[in-house]
Protein backbone atom coordinates (compact mmCIF):
# COMPACT_ATOMS: atom_id res chain seq x y z
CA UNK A 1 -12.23 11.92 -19.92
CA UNK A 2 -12.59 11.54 -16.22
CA UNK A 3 -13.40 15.39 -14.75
CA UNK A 4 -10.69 16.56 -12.01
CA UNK A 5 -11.81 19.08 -9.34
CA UNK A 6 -10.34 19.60 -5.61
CA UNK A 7 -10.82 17.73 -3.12
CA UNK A 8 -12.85 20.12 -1.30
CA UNK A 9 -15.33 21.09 -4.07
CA UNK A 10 -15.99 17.80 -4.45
CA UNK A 11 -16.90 16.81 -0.44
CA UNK A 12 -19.11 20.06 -1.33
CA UNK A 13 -20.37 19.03 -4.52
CA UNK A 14 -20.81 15.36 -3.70
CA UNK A 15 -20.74 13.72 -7.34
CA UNK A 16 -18.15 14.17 -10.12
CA UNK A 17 -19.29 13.19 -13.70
CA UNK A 18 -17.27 10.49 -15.28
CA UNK A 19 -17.21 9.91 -18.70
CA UNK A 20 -16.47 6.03 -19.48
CA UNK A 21 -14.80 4.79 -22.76
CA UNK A 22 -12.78 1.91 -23.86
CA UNK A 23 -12.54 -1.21 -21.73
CA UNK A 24 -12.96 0.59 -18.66
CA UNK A 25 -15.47 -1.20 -15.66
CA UNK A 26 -18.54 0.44 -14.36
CA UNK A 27 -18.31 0.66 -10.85
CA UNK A 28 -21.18 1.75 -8.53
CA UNK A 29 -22.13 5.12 -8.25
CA UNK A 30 -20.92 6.95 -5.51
CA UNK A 31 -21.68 10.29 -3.87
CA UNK A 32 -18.09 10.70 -3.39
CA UNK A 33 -16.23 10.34 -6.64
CA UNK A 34 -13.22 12.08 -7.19
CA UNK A 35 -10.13 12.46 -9.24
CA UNK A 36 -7.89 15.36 -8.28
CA UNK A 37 -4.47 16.18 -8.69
CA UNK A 38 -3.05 17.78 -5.21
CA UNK A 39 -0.07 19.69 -4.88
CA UNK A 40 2.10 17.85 -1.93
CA UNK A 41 5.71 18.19 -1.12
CA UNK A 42 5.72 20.68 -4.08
CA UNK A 43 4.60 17.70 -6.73
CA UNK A 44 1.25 17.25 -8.21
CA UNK A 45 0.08 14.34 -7.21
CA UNK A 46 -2.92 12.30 -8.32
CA UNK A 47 -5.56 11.42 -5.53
CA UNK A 48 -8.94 9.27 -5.77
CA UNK A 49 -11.65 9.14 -3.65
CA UNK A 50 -14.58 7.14 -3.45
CA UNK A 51 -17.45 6.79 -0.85
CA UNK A 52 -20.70 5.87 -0.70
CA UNK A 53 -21.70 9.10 1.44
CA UNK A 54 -19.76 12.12 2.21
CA UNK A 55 -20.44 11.30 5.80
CA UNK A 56 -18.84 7.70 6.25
CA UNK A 57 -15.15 8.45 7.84
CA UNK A 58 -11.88 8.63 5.44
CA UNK A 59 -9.66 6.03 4.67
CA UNK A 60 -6.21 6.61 3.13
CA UNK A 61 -4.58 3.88 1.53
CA UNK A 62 -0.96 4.27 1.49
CA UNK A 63 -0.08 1.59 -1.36
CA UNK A 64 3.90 -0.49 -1.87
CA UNK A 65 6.67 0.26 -4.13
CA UNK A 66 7.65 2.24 -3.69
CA UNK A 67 6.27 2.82 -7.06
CA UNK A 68 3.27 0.42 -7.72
CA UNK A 69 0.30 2.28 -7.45
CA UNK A 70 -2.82 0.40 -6.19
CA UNK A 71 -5.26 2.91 -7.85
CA UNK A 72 -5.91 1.44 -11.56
CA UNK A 73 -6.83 -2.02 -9.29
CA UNK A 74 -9.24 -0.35 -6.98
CA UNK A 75 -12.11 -0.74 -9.07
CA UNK A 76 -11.53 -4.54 -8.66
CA UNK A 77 -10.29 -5.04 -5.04
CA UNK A 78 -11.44 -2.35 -2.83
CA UNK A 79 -15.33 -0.69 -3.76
CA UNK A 80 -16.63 -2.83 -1.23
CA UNK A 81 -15.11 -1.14 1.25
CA UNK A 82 -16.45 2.19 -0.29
CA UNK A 83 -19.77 1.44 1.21
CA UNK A 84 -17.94 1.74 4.79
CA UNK A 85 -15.57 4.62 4.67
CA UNK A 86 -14.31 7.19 1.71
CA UNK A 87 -11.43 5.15 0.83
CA UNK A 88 -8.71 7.40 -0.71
CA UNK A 89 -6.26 6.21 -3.39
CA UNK A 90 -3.00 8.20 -3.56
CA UNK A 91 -0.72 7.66 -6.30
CA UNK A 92 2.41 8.39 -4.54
CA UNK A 93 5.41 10.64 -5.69
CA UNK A 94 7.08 8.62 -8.70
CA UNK A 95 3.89 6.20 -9.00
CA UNK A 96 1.06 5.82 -11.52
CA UNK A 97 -0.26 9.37 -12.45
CA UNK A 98 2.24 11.20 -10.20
CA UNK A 99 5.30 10.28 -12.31
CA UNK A 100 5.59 12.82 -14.59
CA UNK A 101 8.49 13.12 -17.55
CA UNK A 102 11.54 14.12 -15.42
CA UNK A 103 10.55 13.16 -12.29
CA UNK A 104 13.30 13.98 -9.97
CA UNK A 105 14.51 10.54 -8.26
CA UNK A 106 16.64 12.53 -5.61
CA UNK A 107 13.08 13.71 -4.29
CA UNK A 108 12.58 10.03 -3.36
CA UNK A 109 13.25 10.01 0.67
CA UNK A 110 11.23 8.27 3.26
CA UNK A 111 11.07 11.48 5.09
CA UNK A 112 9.60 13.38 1.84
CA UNK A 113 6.93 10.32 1.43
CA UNK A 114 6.08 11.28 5.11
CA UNK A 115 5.36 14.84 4.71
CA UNK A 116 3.91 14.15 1.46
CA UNK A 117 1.28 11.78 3.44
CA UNK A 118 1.34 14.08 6.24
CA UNK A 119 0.15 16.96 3.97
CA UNK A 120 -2.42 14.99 2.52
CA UNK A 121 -3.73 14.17 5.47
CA UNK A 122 -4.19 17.54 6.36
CA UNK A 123 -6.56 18.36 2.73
CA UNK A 124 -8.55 15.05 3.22
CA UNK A 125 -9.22 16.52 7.20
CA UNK A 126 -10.34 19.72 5.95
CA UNK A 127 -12.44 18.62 2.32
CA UNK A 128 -14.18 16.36 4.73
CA UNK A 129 -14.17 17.75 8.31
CA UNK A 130 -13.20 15.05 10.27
CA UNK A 131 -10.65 15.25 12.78
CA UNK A 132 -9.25 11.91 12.40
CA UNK A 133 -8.98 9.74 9.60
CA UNK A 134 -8.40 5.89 9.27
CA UNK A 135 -4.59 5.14 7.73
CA UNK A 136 -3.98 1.57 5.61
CA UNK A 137 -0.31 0.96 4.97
CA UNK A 138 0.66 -2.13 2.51
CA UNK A 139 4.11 -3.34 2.10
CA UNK A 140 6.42 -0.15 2.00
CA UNK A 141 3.57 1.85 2.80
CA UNK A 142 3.63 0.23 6.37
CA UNK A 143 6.82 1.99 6.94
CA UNK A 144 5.01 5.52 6.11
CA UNK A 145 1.70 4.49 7.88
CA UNK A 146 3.84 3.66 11.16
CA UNK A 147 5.84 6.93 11.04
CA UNK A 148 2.33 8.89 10.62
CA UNK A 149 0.97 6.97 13.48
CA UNK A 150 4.26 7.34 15.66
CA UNK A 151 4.27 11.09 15.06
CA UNK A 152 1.09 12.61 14.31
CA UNK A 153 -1.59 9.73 16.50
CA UNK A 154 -3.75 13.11 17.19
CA UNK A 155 -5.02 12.39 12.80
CA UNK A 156 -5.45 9.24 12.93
CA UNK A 157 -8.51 6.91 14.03
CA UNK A 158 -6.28 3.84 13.88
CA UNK A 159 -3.96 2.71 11.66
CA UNK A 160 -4.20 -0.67 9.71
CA UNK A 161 -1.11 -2.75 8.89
CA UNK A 162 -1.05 -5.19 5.87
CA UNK A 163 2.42 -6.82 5.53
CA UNK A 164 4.34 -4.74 7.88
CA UNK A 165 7.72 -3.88 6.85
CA UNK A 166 9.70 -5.23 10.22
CA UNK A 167 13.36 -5.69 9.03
CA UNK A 168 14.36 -6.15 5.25
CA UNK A 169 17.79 -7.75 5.59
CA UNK A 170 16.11 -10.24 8.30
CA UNK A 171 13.17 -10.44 6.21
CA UNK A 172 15.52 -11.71 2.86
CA UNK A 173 17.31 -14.10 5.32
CA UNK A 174 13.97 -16.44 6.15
CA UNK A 175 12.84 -15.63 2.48
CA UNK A 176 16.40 -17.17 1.57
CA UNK A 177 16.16 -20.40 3.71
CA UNK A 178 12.31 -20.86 2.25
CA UNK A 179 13.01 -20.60 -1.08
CA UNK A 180 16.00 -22.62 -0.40
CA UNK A 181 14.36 -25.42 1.06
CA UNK A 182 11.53 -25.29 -1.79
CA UNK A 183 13.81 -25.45 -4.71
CA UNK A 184 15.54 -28.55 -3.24
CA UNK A 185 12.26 -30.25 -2.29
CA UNK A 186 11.28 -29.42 -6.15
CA UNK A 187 14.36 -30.57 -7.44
CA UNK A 188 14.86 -27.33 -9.22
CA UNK A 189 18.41 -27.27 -10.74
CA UNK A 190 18.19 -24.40 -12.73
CA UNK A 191 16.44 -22.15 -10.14
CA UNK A 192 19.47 -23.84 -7.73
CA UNK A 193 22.15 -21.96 -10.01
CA UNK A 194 20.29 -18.71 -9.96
CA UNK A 195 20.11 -19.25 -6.59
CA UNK A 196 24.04 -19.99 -6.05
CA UNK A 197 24.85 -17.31 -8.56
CA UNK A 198 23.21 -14.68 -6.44
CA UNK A 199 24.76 -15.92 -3.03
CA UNK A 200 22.90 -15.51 0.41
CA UNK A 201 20.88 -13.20 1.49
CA UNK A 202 20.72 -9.66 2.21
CA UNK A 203 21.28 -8.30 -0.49
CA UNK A 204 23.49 -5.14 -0.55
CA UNK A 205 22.67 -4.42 -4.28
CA UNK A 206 18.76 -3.47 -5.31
CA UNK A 207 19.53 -5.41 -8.81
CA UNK A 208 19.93 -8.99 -6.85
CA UNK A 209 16.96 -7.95 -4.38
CA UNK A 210 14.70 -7.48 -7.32
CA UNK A 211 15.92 -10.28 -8.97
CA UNK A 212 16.01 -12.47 -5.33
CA UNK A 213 12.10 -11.65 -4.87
CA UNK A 214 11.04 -12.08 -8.47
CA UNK A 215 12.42 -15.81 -7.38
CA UNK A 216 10.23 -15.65 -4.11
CA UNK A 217 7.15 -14.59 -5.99
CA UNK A 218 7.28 -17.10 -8.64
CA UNK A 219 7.70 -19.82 -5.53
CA UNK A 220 4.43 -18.31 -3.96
CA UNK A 221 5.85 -16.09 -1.31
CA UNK A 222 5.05 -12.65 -3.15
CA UNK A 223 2.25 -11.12 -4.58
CA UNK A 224 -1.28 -13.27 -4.64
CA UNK A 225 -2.14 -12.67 -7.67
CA UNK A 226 0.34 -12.72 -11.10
CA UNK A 227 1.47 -9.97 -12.77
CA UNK A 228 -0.56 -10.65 -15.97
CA UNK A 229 -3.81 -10.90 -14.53
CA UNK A 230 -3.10 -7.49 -12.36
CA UNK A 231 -2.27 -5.76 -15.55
CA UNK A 232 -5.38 -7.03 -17.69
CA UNK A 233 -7.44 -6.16 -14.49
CA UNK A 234 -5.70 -2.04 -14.34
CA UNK A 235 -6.65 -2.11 -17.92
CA UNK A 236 -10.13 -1.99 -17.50
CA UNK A 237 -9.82 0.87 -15.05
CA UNK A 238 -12.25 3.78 -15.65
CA UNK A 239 -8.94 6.02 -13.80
CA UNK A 240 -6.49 5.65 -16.23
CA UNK A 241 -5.50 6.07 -20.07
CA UNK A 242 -3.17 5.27 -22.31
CA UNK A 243 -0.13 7.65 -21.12
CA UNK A 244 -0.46 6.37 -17.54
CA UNK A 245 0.13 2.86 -17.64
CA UNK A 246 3.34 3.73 -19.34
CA UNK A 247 3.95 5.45 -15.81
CA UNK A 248 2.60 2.89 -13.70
CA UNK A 249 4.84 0.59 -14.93
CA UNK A 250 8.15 3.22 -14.98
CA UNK A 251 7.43 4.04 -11.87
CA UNK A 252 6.94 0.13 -10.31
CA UNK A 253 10.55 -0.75 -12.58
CA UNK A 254 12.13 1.98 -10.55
CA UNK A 255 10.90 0.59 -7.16
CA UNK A 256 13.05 1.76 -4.47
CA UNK A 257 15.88 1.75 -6.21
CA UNK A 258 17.16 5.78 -5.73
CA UNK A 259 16.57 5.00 -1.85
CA UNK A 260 18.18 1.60 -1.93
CA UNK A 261 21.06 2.20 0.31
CA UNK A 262 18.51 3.75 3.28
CA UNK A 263 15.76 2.17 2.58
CA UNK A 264 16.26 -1.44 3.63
CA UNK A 265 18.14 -0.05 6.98
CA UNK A 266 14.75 0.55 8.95
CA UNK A 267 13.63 -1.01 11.56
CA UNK A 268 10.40 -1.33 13.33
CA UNK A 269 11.53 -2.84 16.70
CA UNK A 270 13.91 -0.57 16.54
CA UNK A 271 12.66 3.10 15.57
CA UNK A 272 9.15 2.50 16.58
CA UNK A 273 8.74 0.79 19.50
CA UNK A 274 5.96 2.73 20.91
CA UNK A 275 2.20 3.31 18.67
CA UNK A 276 -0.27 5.89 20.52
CA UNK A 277 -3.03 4.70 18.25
CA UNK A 278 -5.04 1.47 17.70
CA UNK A 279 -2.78 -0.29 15.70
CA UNK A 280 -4.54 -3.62 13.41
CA UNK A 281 -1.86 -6.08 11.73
CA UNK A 282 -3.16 -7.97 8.56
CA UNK A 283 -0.38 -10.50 7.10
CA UNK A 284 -0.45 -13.30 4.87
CA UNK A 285 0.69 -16.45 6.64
CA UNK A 286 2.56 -17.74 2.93
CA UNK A 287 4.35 -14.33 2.65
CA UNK A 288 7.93 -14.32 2.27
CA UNK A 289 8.52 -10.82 1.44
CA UNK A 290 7.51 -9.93 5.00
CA UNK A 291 7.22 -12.44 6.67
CA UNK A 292 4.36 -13.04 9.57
CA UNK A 293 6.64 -14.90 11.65
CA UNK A 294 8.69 -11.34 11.81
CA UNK A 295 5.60 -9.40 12.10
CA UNK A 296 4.32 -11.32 15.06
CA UNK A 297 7.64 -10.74 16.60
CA UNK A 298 7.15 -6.67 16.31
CA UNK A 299 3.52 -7.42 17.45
CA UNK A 300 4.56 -8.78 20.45
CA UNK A 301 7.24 -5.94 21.27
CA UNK A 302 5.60 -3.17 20.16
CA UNK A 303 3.85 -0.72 23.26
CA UNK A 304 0.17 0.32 22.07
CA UNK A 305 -1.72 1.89 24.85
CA UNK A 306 -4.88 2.42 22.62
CA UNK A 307 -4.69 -1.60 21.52
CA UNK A 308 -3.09 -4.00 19.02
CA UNK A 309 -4.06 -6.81 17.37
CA UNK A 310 -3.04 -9.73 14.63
CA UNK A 311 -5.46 -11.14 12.15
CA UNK A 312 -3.43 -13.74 9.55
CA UNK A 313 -4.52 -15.19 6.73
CA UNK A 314 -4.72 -18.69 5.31
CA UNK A 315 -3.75 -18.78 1.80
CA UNK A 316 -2.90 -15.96 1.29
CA UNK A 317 0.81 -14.08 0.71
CA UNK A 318 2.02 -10.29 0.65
CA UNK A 319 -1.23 -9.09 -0.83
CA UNK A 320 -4.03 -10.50 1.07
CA UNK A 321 -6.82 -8.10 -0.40
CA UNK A 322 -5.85 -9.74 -3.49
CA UNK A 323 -5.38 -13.32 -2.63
CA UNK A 324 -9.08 -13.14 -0.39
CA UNK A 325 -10.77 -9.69 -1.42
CA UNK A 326 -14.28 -10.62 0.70
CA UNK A 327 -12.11 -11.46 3.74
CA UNK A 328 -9.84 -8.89 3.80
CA UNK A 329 -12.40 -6.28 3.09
CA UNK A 330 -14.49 -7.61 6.21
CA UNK A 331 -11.77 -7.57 8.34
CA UNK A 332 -11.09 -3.89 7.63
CA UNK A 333 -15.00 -2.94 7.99
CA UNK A 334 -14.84 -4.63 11.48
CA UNK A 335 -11.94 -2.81 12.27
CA UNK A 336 -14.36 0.20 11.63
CA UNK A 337 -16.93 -0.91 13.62
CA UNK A 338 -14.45 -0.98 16.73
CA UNK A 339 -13.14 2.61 16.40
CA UNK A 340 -15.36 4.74 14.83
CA UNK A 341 -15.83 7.32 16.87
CA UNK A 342 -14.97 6.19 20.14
CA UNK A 343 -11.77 8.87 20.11
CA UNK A 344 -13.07 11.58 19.39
């Protein structure tokens, strides 16, 4: 079984033995390597962190859902970039290994996610002594990584974007027309009758949204890669056993379903208009769930003093650092490379 330790003991320590069994991947040895449960928000919550060197700066990876937990992939899609910063993997309230039996849903608030993050923040700052940390939001974590950067820019080295959440109910409308447009090109019938049945878009109830963007994804607006091949892939994880996928996948049914009737009301334009740190945008040019036509809309309204830019990517949808892993990941090291150090 993996060994858990703090956070802290293990910046001091430097290596944490891990016992591999099963079907689990070797991954590179690290001199960070750490699986900890951390106490945020009053929840133990399950945080990984991986790094070449104790001494490269932190990145926390804030992953979507809510609910689906990017840690049980990391051993596929993100140890290159553990040769560039201590990327941290966070298995957020009600995800993966921090959904527990009788989870409380009511818990699940974007302001509790927030101080959650902002807490966590706070332990990674002090187990590693830096003063500012790199933030990646994907999906709904975009909605979390913008309130961090809107409120607390003094932690944060810059904050990196990857399918910012603009507007959901404008977001479903040009997801609508696509997919609209596709099935008639394809001469879909019966995905025109699901289609009818479930009316226009926005959605008011979470049941049709889930059901609207299972219909997007299958079209090639969602995720890059299939659900199959991302479950075979967490199944080799040297992070997880047996009990946890069982979690992972409660907690990614559940989605955002106990927030549904707040969470689709935000708006970027609208509640942040204003970023005091470098802010970096990565979107898929085929995604539908948020679409970069939206995204390049916020870009272009939102005030950032400290810099902003865009980087889109061909061929690839909601999940670029699964649709073009080498790409993405360089992108992200460049984005490094610009800030490191130059605000401190």
């Amino acid at each position: 079984m993996i060994q858990s330790s703090s956070l802290l003991s293990a910046a001091a320590l430097g290596i944490v033995a891990l016992s591999l069994s099963g079907c689990a991947t070797r991954i590179p040895a690290r001199e960070v390597d750490s699986l900890s449960h951390v106490r945020l928000g009053g929840l133990e919550q399950a945080v990984l962190a991986r790094g070449e060197s104790t001494g490269l700066p932190v990145l926390l990876w804030l992953h979507g859902g809510p609910g689906a937990a990017q840690m049980p992939l990391a051993h596929r899609y993100t140890t290159e970039l553990e040769e560039s910063f201590i990327v941290v993997h966070w298995d957020q309230r009600g995800a993966g290994k921090s959904n527990p039996r009788g989870f409380e849903d009511a818990t699940m608030t974007v302001e509790q996610y927030v101080q959650d993050a902002r807490e966590l923040t706070r332990v990674l700052q002090t187990a590693y002594r830096q003063e500012r940390i790199y933030l990646l939001g994907h999906s709904w974590g975009t909605k979390i990584g913008l309130l961090l950067a809107r409120d607390y820019p003094q932690d944060y080295h810059a904050f990196i974007s990857v399918g910012q959440v603009v507007d959901s109910h404008r977001a479903q409308e040009v997801a609508y027309a696509w997919l609209s447009s596709r099935i008639e090109a394809e001469g879909h019938a019966r995905a025109h009758r699901k289609l009818a049945r479930l009316g226009p878009a926005p959605y008011r109830d979470h049941g049709s949204f889930v059901e609207f963007m299972g219909m997007v994804d299958r079209y090639g607006g969602g995720m890059d890669v299939g659900f199959s091949r991302l479950f075979r892939d967490a199944l080799t994880s040297p992070y997880y056993r047996g009990g946890d996928y069982l979690r992972w996948l409660n907690g990614a049914r559940r989605g955002s379903g106990p927030m549904w009737d707040t969470y689709a009301e935000f708006s970027a334009i609208r509640d942040v208009p204003r970023v005091e740190v470098p802010i970096h945008f990565i979107s898929g040019e085929n995604d539908m769930n948020t679409p970069v036509n939206l995204v390049r809309e916020y870009f272009e309204a939102l005030d950032a003093p400290r810099g902003k830019r865009i980087h889109v990517m061909s061929d690839c949808a909601h999940a670029p650092f699964l649709g073009n892993p080498s790409e993405f990941n360089h992108v992200v090291r460049e984005i490094a490379l610009a800030h490191y150090g130059s605000n401190e």
